[in-house]
Protein backbone atom coordinates (compact mmCIF):
# COMPACT_ATOMS: atom_id res chain seq x y z
CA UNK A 1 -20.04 -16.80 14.39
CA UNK A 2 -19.59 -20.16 12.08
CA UNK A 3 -20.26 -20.94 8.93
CA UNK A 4 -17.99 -22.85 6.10
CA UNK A 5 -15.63 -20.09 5.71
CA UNK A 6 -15.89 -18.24 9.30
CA UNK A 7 -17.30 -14.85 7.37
CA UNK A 8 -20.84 -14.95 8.05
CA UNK A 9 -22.89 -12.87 10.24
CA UNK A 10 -26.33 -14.87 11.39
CA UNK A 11 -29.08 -13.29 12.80
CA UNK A 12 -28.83 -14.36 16.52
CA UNK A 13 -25.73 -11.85 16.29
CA UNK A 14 -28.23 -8.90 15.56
CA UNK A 15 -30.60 -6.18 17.24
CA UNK A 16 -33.40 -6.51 14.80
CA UNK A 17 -36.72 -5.34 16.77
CA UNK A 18 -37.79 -1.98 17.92
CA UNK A 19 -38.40 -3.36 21.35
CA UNK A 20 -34.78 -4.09 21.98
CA UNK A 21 -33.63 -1.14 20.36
CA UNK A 22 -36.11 1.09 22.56
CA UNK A 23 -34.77 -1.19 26.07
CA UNK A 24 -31.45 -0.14 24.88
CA UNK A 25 -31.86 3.34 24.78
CA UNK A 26 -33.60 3.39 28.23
CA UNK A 27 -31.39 1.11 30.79
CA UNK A 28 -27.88 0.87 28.28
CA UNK A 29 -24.97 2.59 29.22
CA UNK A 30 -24.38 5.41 26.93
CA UNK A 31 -20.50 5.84 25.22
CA UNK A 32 -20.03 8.73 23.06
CA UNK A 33 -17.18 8.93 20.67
CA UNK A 34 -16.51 11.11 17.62
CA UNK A 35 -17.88 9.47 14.80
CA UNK A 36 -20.29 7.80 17.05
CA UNK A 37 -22.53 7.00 20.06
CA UNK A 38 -22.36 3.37 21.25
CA UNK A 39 -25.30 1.99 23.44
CA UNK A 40 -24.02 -0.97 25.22
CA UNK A 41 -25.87 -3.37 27.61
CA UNK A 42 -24.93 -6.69 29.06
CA UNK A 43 -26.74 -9.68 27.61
CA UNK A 44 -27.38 -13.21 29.36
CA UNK A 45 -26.36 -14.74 26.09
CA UNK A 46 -22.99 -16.26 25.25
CA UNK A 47 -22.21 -13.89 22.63
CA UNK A 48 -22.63 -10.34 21.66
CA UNK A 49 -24.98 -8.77 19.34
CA UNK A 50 -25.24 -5.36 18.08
CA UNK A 51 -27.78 -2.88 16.35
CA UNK A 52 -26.75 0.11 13.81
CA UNK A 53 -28.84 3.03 12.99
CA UNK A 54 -27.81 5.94 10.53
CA UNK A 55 -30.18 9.03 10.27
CA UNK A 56 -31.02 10.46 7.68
CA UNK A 57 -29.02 13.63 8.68
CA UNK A 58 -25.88 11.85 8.25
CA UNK A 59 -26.43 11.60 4.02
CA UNK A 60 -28.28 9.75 1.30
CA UNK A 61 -29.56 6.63 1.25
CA UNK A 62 -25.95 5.03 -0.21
CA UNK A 63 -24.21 6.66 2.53
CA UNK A 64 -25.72 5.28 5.35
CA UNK A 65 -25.77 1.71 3.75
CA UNK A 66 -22.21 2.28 3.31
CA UNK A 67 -21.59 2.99 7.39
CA UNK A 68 -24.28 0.43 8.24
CA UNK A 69 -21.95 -1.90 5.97
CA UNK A 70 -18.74 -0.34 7.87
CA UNK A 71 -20.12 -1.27 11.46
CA UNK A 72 -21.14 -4.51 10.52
CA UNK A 73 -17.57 -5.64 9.20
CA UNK A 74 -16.08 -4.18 12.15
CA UNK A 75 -18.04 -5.63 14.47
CA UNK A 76 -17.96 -9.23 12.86
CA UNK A 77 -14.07 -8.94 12.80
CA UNK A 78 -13.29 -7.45 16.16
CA UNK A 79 -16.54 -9.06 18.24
CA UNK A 80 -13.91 -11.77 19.93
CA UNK A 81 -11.35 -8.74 20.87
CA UNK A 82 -14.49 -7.43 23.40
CA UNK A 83 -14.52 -9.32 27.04
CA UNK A 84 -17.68 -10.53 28.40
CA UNK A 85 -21.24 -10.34 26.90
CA UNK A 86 -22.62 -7.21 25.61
CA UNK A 87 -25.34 -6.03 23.33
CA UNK A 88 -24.13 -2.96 21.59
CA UNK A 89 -26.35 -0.12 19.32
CA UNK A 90 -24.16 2.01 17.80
CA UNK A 91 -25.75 5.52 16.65
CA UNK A 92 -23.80 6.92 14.08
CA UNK A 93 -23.02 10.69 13.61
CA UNK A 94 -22.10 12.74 10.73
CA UNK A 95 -19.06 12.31 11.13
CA UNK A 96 -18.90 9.00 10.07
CA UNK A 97 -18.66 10.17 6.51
CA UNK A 98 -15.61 9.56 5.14
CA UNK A 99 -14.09 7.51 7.71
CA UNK A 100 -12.32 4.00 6.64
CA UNK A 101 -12.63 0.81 8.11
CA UNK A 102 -9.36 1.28 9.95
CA UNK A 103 -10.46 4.46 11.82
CA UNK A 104 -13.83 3.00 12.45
CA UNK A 105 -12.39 0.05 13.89
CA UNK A 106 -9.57 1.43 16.02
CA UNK A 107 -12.50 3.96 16.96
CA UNK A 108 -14.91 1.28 17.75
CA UNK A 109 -12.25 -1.34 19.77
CA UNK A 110 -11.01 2.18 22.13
CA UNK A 111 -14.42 2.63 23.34
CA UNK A 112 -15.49 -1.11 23.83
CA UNK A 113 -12.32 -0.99 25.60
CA UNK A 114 -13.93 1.09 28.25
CA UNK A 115 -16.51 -1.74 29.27
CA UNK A 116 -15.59 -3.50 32.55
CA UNK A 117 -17.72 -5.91 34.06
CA UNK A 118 -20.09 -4.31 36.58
CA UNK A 119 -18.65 -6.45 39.81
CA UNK A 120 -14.28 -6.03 38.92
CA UNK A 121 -14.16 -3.00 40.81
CA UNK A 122 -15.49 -4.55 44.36
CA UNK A 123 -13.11 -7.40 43.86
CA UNK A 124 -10.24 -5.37 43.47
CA UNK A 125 -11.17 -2.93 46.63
CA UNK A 126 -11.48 -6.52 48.70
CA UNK A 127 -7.97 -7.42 47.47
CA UNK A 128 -6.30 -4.35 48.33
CA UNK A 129 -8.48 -4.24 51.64
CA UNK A 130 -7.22 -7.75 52.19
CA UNK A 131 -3.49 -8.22 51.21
């Protein structure tokens, strides 16, 4: 992400059309967490993108702005702390409310840490195959 100051957040780092939200939720690995459930797919591109939805079940209009806001600012912060290229949707729960951008974050960066790249663990079972 560039621009003059190194805060923005362009487009290209986005999941703005239904079609890519609906191939998410059919072939994406699925990651649940407490205050969330994080779709994540690898992308071909050379940085990641995500989507955010909030239902309506989670509060008010002002509410779910507010975590839509939360998830953005987490994600534009942490993004370079992820390895590899994903494309992440995260589906927020109710119990979202409430939570900080600290908690969010520390939630969000424990279960990106999860991801591996599909091919590490053949490479590894080679090695200790092969010493």
């Amino acid at each position: 992400m560039t621009s003059a100051a190194g805060e923005g957040f362009p487009r290209a780092y986005r999941i703005v059309r239904g079609g890519e939200y609906r191939a998410m939720y059919a072939k994406a690995r699925k990651l649940h967490s407490e205050s969330f459930v994080l779709f994540v797919r690898e992308n071909p591109l050379r940085h990641h993108r995500i989507g955010i939805t909030v239902s309506r079940r989670v509060g008010g209009a002002v509410m779910r702005n507010r975590i839509k806001r939360l998830f953005r600012e987490v994600f534009r912060r942490s993004h370079l702390a992820i390895p590899h290229h994903y494309d992440f949707v995260v589906n927020a729960r109710r119990e979202c409310r409430g939570r900080g951008y600290e908690a969010l974050r520390a939630e969000f960066l424990a279960v990106a840490g999860r991801l591996a790249p599909r091919a590490a663990p053949a490479a590894s079972e080679e090695a200790a195959e092969n010493p």
